[in-house]
Protein backbone atom coordinates (compact mmCIF):
# COMPACT_ATOMS: atom_id res chain seq x y z
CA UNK A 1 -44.87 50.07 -56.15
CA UNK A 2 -45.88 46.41 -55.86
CA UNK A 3 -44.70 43.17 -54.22
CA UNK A 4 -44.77 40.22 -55.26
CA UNK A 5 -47.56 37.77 -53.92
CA UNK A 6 -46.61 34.14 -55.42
CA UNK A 7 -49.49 32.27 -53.65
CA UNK A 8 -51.67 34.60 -55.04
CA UNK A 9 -50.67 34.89 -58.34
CA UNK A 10 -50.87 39.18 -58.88
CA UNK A 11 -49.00 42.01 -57.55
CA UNK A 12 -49.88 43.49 -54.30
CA UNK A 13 -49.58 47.25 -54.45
CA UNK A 14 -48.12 48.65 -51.42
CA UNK A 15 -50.46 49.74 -49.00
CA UNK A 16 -53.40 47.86 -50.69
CA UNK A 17 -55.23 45.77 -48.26
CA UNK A 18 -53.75 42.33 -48.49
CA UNK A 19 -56.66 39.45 -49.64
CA UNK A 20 -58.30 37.06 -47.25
CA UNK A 21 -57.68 33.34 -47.49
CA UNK A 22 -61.34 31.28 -48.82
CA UNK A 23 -61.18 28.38 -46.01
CA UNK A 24 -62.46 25.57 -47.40
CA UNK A 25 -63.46 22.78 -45.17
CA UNK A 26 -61.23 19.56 -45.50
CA UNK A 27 -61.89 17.06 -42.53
CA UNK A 28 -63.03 16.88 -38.86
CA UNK A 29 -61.27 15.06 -36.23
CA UNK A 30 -62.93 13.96 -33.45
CA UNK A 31 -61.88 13.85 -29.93
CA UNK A 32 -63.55 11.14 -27.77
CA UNK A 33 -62.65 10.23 -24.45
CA UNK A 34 -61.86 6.87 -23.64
CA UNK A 35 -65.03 5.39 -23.48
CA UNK A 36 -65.96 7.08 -26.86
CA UNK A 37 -67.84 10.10 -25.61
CA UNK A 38 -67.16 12.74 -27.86
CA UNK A 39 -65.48 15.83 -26.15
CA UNK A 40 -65.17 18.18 -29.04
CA UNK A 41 -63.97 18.56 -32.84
CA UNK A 42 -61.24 20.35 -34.70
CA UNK A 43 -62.04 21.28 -38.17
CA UNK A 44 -59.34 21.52 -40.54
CA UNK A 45 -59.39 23.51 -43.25
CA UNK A 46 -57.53 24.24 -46.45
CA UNK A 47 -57.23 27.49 -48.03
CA UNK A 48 -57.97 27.99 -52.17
CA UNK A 49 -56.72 30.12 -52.68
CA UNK A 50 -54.26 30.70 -49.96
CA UNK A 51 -52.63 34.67 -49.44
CA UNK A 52 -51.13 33.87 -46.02
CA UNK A 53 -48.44 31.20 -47.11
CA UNK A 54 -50.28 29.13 -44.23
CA UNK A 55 -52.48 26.45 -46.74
CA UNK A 56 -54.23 25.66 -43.83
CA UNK A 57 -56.40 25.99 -40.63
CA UNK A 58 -58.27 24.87 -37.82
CA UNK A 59 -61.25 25.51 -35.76
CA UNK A 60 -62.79 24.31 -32.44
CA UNK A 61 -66.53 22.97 -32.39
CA UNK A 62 -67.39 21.83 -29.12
CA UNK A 63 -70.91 21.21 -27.50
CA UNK A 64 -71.33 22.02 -23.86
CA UNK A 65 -74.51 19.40 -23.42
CA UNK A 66 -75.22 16.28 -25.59
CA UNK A 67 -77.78 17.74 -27.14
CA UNK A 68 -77.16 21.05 -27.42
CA UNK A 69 -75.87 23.21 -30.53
CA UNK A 70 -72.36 22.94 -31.74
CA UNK A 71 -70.01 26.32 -30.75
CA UNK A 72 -67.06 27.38 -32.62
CA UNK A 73 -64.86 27.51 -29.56
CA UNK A 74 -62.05 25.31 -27.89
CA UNK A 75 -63.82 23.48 -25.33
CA UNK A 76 -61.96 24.44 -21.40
CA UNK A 77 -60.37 20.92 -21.06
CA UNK A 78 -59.16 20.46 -24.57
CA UNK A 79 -55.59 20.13 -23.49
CA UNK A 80 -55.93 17.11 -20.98
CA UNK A 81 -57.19 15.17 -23.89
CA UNK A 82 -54.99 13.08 -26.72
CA UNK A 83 -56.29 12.26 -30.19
CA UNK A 84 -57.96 8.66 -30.25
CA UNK A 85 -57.92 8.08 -26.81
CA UNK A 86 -60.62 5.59 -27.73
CA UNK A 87 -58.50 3.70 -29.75
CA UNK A 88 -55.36 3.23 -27.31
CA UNK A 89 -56.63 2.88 -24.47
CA UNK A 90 -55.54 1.56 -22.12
CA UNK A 91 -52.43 1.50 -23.15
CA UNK A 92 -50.33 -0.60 -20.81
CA UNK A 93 -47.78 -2.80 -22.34
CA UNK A 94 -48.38 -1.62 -25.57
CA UNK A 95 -46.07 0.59 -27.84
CA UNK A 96 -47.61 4.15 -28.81
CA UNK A 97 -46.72 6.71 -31.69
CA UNK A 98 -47.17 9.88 -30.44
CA UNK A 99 -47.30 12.49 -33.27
CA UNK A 100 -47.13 16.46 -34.17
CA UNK A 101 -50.16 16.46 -35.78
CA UNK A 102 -53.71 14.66 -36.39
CA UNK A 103 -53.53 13.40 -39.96
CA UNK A 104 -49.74 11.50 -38.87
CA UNK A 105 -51.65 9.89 -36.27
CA UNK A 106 -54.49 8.50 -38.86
CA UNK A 107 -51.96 7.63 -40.71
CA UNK A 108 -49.68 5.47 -39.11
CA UNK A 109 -52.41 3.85 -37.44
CA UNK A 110 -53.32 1.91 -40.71
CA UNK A 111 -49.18 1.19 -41.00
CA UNK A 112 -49.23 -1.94 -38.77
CA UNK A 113 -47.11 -5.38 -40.20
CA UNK A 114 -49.97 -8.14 -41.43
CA UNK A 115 -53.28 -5.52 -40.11
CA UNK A 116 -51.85 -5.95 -37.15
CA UNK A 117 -53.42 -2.49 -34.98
CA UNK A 118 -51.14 0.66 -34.65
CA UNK A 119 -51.52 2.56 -31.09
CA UNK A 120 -51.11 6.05 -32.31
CA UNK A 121 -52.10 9.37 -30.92
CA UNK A 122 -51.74 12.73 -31.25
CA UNK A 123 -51.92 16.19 -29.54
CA UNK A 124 -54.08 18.44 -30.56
CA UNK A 125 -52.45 21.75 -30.34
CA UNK A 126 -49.42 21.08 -33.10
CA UNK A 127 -45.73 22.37 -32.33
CA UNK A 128 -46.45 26.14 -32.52
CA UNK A 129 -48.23 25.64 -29.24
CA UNK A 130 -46.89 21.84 -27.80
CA UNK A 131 -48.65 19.13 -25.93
CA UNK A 132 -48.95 19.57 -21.81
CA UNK A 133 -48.51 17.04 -19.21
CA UNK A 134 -51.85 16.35 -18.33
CA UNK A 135 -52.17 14.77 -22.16
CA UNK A 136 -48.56 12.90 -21.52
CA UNK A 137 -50.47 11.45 -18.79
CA UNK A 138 -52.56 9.54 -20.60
CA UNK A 139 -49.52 7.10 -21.95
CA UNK A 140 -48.11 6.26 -18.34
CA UNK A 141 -48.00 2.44 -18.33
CA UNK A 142 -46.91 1.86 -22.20
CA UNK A 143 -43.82 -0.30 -22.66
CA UNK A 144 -42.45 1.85 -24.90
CA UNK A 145 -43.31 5.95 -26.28
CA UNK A 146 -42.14 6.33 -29.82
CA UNK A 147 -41.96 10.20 -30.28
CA UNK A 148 -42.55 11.11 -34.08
CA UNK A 149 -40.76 14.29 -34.78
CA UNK A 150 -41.48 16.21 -38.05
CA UNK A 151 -38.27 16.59 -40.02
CA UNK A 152 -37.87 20.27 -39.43
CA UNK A 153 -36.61 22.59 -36.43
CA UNK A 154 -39.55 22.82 -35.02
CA UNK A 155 -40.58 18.97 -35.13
CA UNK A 156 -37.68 19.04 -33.57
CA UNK A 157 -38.17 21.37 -30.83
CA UNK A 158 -41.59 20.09 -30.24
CA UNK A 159 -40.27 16.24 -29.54
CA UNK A 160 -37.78 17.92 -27.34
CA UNK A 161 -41.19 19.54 -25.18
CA UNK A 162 -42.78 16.20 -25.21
CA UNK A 163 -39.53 14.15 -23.79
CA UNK A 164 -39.99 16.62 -21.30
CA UNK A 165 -43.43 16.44 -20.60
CA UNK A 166 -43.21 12.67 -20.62
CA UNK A 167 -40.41 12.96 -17.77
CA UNK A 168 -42.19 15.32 -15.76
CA UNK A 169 -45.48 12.87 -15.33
CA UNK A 170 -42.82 10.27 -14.16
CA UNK A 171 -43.17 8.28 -17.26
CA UNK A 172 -40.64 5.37 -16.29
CA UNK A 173 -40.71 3.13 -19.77
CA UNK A 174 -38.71 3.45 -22.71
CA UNK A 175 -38.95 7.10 -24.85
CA UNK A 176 -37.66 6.61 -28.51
CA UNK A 177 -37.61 9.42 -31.29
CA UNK A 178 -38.38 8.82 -34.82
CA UNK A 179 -38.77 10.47 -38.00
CA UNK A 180 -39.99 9.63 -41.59
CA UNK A 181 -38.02 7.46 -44.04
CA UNK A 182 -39.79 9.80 -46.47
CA UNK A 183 -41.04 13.16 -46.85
CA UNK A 184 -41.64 15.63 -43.69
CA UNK A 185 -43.89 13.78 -41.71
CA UNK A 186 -45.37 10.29 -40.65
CA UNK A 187 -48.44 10.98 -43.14
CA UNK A 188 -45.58 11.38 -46.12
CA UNK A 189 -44.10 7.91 -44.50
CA UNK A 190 -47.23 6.03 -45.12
CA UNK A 191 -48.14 7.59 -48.11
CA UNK A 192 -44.94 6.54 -49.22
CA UNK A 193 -45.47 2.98 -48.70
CA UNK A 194 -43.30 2.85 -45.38
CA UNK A 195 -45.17 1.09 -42.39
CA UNK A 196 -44.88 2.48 -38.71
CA UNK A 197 -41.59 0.22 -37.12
CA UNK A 198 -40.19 1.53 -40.72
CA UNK A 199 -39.67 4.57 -39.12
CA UNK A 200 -35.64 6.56 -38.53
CA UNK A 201 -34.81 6.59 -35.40
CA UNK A 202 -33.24 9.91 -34.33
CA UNK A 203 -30.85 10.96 -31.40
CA UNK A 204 -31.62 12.99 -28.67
CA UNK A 205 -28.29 14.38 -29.45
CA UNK A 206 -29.33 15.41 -33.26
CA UNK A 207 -33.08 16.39 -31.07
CA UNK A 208 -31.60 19.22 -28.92
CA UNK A 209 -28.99 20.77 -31.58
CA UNK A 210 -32.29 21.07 -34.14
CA UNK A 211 -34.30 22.49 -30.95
CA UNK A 212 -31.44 24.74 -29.88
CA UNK A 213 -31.76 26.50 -33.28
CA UNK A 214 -35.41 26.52 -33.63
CA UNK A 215 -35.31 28.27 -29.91
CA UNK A 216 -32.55 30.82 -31.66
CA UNK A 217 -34.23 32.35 -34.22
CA UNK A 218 -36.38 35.75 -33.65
CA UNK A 219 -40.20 34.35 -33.00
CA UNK A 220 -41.47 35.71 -36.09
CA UNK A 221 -39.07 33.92 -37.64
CA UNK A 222 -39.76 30.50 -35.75
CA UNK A 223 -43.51 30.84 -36.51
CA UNK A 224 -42.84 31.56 -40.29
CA UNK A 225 -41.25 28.51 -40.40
CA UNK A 226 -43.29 26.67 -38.62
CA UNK A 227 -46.60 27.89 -40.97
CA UNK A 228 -45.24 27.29 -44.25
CA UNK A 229 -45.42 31.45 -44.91
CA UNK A 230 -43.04 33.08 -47.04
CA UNK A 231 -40.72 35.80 -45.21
């Protein structure tokens, strides 16, 4: 008996060792402190052919000295650290798009009115894992935090995490949630044509009923969805 494998093209026969994804390496984004020091990279790569339903991963390369060889491993204080720090800082008085994911980040940052400079940032770790407050932080002392949520459950459940994160390091200026005007994320919005105060705002009302159902499905469910992979 065989089951069907549409990423793959071909029938898997049952009990036949399922093929590995070829990662193929896409882009690097580099995480610098706010002085520009680099702290470490995550690779992303796309998979050709993909098996997994995923399309994608990441890796860590992080150098413990300056000039020392690059390891494949998540450096220990990757998750204090925000996604061009270099480029936002400091950030008092200014507005800042924080975003699910790298590539929104680069994105919107080009999506200013007249070249006018986007402040936008990102947290590394994506919405299967979140963002901590250490990295919320880093945005104490902007006027305003525009959240950009991905237009799925768990975009939504992942701007719920950061409101939350954002209110635990006392952040006292204004928190605003947004999604794209087109396509899934703030990447599709730009791509689109759309520039960054072009973005739908959303209510924390529509926020915590999309949460509350990402948070109600079984967790192999909620990662499924949140991977792209075909259940």
């Amino acid at each position: 008996m065989s089951v069907p494998n549409e990423r793959a093209g071909r029938q898997v026969r049952r009990g036949e060792r399922k093929p590995k994804c070829v990662p193929c390496r896409e882009c690097d984004y580099v995480y610098r402190d706010m002085r520009g020091r680099e702290l470490f990279i995550k690779r992303r790569f796309r998979h050709d052919p993909c098996y997994c339903g995923r399309e994608k991963s990441f890796r860590y390369l992080w150098r413990r000295t300056e000039d020392g060889d690059y390891l494949w491993r998540k450096p220990p204080d990757a998750d204090w650290y925000l996604y061009r720090l270099d480029k936002i800082w400091p950030v008092k008085g200014q507005t800042v798009y924080w975003t699910e994911g790298e590539k929104d980040a680069d994105a919107l940052a080009t999506a200013g009115i007249s070249g006018l400079p986007v402040y936008a940032t990102s947290h590394h770790q994506g919405a299967a894992v979140g963002a901590t407050v250490e990295q919320a932080k880093w945005l104490l002392g902007a006027r305003t935090v525009v959240l950009v949520a991905d237009r799925d459950n768990a975009g939504a459940f992942d701007a719920e995490n950061r409101v939350m994160l954002l209110e635990e390091a006392r952040f006292d200026g204004l928190v605003e949630i947004a999604r794209a005007r087109e396509g899934k994320d703030a990447a599709d919005h730009v791509a689109a044509g759309y520039k960054a105060h072009e973005l739908v705002p959303v209510s924390m009302r529509d926020i915590i009923r999309a949460a509350k159902a990402y948070r109600g499905k079984a967790a192999s469910e909620r990662r499924a969805e949140y991977t792209g992979a075909k259940r």
